[in-house]
N, C-alpha and C. Protein backbone atom coordinates (compact mmCIF):
# COMPACT_ATOMS: atom_id res chain seq x y z
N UNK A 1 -10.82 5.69 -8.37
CA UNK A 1 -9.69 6.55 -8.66
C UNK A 1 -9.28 6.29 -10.11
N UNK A 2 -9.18 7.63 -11.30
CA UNK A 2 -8.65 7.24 -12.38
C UNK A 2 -7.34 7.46 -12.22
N UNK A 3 -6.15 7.16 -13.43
CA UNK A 3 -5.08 7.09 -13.91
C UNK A 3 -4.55 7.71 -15.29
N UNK A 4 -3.71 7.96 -15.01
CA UNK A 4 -2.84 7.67 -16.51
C UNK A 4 -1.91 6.85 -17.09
N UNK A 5 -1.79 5.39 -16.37
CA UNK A 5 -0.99 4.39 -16.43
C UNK A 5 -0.62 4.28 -17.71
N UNK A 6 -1.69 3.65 -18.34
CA UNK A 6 -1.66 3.58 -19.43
C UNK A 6 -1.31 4.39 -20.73
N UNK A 7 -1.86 5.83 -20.37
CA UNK A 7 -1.38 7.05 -21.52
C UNK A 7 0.07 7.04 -21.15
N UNK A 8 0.71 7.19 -20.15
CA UNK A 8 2.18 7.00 -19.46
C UNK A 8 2.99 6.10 -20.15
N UNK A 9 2.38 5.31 -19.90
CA UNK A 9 3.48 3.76 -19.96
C UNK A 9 3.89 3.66 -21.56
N UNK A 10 2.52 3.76 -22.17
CA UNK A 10 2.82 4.27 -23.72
C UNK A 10 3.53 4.97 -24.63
N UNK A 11 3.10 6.37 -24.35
CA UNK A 11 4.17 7.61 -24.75
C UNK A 11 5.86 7.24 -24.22
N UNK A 12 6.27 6.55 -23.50
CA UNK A 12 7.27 5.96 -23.16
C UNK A 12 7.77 5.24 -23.82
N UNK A 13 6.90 4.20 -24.60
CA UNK A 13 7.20 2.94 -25.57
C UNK A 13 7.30 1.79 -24.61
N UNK A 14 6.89 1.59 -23.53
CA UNK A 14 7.26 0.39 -22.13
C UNK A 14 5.69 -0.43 -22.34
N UNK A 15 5.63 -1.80 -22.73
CA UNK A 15 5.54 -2.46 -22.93
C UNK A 15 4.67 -3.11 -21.09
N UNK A 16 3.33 -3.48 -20.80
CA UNK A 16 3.14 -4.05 -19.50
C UNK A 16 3.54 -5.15 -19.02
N UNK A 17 4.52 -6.05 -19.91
CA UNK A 17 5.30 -7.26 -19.32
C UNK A 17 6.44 -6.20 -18.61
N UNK A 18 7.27 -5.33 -19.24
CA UNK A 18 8.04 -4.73 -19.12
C UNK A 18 8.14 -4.19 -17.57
N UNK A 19 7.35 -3.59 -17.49
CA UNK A 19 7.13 -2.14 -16.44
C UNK A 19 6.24 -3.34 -15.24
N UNK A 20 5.85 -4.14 -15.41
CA UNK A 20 5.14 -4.93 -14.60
C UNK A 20 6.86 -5.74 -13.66
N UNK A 21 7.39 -6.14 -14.44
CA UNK A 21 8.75 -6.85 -14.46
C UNK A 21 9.51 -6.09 -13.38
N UNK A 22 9.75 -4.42 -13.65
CA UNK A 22 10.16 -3.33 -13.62
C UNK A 22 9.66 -3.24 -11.60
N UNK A 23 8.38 -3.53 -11.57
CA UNK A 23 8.01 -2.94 -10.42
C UNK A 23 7.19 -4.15 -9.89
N UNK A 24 7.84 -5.47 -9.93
CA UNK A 24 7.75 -6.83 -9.38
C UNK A 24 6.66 -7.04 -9.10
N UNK A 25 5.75 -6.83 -9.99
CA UNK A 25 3.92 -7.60 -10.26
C UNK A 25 3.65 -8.10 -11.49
N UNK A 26 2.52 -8.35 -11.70
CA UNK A 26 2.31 -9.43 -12.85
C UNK A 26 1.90 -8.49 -14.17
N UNK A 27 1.69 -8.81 -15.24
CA UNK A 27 1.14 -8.15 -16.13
C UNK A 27 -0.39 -7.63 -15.54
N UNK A 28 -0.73 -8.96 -15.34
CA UNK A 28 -2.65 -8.81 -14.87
C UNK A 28 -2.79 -7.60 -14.40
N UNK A 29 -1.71 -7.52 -12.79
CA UNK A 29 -1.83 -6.48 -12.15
C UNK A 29 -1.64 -5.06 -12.64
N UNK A 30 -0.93 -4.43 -13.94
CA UNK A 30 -0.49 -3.68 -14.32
C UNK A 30 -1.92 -3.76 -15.47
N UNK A 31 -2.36 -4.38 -16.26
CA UNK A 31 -3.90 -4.72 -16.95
C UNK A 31 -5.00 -3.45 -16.26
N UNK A 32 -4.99 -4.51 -14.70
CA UNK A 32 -6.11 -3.84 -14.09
C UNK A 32 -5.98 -2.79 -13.76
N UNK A 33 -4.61 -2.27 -13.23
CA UNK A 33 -4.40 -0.90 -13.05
C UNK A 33 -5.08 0.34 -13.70
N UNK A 34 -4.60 -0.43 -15.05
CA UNK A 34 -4.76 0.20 -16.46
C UNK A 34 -6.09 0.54 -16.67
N UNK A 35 -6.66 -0.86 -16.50
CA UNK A 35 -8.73 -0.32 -16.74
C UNK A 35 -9.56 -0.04 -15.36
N UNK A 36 -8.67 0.60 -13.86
CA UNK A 36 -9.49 0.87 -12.92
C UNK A 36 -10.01 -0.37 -12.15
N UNK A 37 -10.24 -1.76 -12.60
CA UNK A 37 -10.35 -2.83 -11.35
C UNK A 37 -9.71 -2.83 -10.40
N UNK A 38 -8.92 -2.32 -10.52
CA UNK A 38 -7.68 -2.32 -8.85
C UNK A 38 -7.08 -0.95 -8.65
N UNK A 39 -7.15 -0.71 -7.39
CA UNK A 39 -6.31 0.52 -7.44
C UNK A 39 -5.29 0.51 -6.36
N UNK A 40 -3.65 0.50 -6.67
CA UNK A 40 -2.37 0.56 -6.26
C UNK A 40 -2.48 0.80 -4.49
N UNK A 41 -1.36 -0.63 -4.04
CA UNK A 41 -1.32 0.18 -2.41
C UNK A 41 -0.51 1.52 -2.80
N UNK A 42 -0.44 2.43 -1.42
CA UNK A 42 0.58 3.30 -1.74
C UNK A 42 1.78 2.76 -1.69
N UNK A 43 2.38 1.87 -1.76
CA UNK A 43 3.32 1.33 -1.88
C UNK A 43 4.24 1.22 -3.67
N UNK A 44 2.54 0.55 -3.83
CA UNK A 44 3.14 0.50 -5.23
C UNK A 44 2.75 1.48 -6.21
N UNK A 45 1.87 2.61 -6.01
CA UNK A 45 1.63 4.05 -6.33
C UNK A 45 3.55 4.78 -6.06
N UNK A 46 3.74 4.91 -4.95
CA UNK A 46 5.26 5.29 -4.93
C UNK A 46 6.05 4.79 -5.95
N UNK A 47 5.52 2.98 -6.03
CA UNK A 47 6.89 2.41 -7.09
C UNK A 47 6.94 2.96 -8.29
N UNK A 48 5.76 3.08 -8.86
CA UNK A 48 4.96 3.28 -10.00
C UNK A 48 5.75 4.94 -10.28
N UNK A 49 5.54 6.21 -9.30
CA UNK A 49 5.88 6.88 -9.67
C UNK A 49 6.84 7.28 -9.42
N UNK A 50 8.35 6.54 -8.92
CA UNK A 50 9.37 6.89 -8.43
C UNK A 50 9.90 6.33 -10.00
N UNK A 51 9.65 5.17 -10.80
CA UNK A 51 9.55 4.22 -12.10
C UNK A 51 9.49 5.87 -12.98
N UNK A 52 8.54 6.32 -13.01
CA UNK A 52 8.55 7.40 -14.51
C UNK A 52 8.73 8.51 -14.12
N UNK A 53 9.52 8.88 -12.63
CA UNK A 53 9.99 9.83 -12.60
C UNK A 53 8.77 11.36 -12.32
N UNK A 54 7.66 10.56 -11.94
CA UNK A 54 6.58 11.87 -11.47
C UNK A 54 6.28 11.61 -10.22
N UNK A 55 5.31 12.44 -10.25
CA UNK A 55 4.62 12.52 -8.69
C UNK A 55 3.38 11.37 -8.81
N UNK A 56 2.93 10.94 -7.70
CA UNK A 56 1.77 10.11 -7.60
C UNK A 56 0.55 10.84 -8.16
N UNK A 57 0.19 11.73 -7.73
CA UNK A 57 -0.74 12.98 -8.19
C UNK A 57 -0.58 13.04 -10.14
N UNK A 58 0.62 12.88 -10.37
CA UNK A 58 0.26 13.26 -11.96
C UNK A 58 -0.17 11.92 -12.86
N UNK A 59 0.11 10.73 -11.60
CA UNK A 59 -0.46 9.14 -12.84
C UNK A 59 -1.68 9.01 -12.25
N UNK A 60 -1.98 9.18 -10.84
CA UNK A 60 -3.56 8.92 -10.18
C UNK A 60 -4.33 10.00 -9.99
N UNK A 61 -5.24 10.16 -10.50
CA UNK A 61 -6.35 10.79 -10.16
C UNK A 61 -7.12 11.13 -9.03
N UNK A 62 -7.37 11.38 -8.46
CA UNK A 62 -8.67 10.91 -6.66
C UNK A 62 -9.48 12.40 -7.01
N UNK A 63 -10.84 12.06 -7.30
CA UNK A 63 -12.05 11.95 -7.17
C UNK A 63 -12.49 12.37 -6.08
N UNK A 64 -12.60 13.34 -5.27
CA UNK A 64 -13.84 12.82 -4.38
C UNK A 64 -15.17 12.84 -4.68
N UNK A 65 -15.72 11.72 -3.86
CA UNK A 65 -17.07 11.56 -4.23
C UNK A 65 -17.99 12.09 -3.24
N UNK A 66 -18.84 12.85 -3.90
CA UNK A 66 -19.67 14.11 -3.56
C UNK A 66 -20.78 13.19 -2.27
N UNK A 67 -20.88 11.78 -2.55
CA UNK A 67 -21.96 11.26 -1.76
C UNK A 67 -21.05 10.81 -0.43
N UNK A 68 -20.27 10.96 -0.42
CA UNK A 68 -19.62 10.51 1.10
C UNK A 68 -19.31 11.19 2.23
C-alpha cells in the first residue's frame, strides 16, 4: 500500500518527532510509514487521518494486486 505521509506531513511544516508525538508512536514508526516498511493498523490510519483532517483514502493508497 502507498501513501502520502510524507508529501502531507511536509506541506504542513510537521516535523516526524512531532506528528509521531501527536499520534503516540515513535518516530521509527512514522519513518517506516513514510518509506512503505509498515503499513498502519486501521486504527492508526483513522488517527493519522482524523490528525490532518482527511479521509484515509486521500493519505493511503490500496493497490490491488492483479495476482491475487
Amino acid at each position: 500500500m502507498n501513501n502520502r505521509l510524507e508529501e502531507i506531513r511536509k506541506q504542513r511544516g510537521i516535523k516526524q518527532e512531532e506528528l509521531a508525538a501527536a499520534l503516540e508512536v515513535s518516530r521509527q514508526t512514522i519513518g517506516s510509514l513514510e518509506n512503505g516498511r509498515y503499513n498502519p493498523s486501521i486504527l492508526l490510519a483513522f488517527k493519522i487521518a482524523r490528525f490532518f483532517g482527511m479521509s484515509i483514502e486521500e493519505i493511503f493508497i490500496y493497490e490491488e494486486d492483479d495476482n491475487v
